[in-house]
C-alpha atoms as a PDB file:
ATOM      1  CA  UNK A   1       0.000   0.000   0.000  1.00  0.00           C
ATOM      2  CA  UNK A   2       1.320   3.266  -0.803  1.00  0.00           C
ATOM      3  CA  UNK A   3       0.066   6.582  -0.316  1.00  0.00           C
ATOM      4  CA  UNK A   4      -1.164   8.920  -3.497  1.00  0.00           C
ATOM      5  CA  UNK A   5       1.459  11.105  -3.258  1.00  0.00           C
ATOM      6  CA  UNK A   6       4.062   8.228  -4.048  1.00  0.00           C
ATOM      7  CA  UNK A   7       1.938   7.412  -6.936  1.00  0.00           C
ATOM      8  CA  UNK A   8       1.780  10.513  -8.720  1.00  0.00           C
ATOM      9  CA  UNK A   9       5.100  10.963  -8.052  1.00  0.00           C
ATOM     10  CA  UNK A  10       5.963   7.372  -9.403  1.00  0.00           C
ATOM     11  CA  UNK A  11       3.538   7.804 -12.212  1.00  0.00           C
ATOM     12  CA  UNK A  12       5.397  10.879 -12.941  1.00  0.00           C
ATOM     13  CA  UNK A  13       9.008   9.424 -12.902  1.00  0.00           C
ATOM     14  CA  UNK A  14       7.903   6.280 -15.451  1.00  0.00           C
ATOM     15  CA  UNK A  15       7.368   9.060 -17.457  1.00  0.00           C
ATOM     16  CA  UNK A  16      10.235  10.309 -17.162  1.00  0.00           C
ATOM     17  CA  UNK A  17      12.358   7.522 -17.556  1.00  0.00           C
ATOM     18  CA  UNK A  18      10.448   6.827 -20.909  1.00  0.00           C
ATOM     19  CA  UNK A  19      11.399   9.790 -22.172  1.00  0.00           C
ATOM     20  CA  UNK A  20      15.225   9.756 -21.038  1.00  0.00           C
ATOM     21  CA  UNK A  21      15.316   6.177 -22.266  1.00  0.00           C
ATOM     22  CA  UNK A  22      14.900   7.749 -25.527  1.00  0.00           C
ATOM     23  CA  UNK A  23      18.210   9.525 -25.676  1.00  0.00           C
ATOM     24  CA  UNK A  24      19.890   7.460 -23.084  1.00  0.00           C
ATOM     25  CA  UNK A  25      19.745   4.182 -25.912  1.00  0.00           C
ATOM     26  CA  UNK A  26      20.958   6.342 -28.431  1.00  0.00           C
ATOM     27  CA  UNK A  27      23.955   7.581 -26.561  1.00  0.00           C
ATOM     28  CA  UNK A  28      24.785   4.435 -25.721  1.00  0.00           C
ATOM     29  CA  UNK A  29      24.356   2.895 -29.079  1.00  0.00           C
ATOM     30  CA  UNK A  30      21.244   0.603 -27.679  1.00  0.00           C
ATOM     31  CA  UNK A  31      23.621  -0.508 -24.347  1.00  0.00           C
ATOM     32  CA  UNK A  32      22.308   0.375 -21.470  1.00  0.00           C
ATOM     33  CA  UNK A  33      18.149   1.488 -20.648  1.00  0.00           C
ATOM     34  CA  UNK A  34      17.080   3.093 -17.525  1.00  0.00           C
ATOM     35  CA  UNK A  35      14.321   1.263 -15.121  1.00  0.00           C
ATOM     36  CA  UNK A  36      12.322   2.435 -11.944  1.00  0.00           C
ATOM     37  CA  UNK A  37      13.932  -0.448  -9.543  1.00  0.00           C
ATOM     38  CA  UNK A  38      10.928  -1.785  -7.491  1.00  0.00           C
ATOM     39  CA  UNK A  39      12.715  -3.276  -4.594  1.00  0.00           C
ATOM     40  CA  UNK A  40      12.616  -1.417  -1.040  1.00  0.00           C
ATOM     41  CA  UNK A  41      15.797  -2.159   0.586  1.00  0.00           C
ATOM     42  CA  UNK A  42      16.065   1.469   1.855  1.00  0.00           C
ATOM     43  CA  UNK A  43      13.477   4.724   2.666  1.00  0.00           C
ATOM     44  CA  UNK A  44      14.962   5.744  -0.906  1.00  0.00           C
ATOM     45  CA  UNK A  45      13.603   3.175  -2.495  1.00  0.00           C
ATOM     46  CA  UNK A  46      10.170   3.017  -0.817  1.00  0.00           C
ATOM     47  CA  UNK A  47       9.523   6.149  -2.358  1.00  0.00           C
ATOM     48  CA  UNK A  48       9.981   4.745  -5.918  1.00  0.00           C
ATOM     49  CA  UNK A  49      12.494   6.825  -6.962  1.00  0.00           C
ATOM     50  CA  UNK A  50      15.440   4.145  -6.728  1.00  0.00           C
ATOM     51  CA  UNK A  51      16.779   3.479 -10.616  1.00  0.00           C
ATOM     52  CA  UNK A  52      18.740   0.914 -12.110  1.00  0.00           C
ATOM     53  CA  UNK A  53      19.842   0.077 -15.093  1.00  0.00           C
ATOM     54  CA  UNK A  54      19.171  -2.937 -17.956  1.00  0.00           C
ATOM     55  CA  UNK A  55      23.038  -3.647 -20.275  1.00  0.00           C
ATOM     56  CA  UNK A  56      21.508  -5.075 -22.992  1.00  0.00           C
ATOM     57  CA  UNK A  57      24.458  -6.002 -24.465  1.00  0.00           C
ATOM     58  CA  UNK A  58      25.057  -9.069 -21.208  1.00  0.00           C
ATOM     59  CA  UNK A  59      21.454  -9.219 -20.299  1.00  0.00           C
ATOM     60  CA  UNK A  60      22.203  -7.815 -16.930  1.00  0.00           C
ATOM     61  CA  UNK A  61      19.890  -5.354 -14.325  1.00  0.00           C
ATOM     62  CA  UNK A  62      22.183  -3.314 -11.949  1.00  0.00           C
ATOM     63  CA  UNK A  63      22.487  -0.428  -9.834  1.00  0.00           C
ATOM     64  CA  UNK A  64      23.120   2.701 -11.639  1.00  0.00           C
ATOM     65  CA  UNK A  65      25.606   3.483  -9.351  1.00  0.00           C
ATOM     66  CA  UNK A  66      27.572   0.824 -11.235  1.00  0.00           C
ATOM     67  CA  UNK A  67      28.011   2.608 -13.935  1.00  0.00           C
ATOM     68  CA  UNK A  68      30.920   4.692 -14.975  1.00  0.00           C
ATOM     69  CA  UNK A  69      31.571   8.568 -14.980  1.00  0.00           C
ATOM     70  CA  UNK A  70      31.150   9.085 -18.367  1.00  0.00           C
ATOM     71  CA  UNK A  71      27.949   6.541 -18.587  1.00  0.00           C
ATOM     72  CA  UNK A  72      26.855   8.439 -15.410  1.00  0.00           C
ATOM     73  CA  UNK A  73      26.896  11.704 -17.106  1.00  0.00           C
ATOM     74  CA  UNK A  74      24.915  10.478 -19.850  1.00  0.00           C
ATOM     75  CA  UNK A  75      22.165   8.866 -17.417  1.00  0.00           C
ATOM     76  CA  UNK A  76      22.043  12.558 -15.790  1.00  0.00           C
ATOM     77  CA  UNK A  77      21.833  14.111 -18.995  1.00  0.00           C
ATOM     78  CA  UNK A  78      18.864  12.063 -20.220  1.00  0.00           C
ATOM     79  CA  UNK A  79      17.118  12.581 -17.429  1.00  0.00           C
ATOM     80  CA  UNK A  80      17.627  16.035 -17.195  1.00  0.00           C
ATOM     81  CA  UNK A  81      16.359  16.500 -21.117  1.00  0.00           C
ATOM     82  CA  UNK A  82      13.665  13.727 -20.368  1.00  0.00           C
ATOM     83  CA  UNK A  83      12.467  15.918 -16.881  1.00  0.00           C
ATOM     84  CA  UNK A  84      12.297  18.579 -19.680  1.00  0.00           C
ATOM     85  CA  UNK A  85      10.367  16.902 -22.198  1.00  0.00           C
ATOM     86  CA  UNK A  86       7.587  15.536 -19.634  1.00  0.00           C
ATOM     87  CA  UNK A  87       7.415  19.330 -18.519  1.00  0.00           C
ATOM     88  CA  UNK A  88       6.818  20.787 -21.755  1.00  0.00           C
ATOM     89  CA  UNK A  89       4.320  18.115 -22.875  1.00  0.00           C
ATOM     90  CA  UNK A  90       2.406  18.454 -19.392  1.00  0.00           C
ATOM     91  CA  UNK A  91       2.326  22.405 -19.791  1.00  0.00           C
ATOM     92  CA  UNK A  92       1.072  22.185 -23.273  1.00  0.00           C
ATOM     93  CA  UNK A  93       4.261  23.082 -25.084  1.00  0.00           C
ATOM     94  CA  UNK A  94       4.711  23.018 -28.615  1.00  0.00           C
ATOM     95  CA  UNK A  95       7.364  22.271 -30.407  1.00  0.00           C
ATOM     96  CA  UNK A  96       9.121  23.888 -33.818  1.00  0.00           C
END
């Protein structure tokens, strides 16, 4: 059972992630996707907002705090641009 604010806010971050999947595959020439990690180990991940990370290329889930700086940067980056997209679509945005 969690409470409603958890859900929006997880409802929110699978958004999110779908979006920063988007670039995060193509930086990573299809390696690595992000995924909202569903185990509750600690209070961080009880909230929902715990990520890890599929390598498609061994068929592996891990913590994203596995990967390395430069992969790290481009997790942070697609999320950042992904956080971005979600907010532009939600506030009506358009694009040219």
């Amino acid at each position: 059972k969690i409470a409603l604010e958890t859900y929006v806010q997880i409802s929110y971050f699978e958004r999110i992630i779908n979006r920063a999947n988007l670039r995060f595959m193509k930086m990573t020439n299809g390696q690595y996707e992000l995924k909202r990690s569903t185990e509750s180990d600690d209070q961080r991940s009880k909230t929902g907002l715990e990520l890890n990370v599929i390598d498609h290329y061994n068929g592996t889930e891990r913590d994203v705090r596995t990967l390395s700086g430069g992969e790290s940067f481009k997790a942070s980056l697609s999320l950042a641009l992904g956080l971005s997209d979600e907010i532009h679509c939600a506030a009506g945005g358009i694009k040219i």
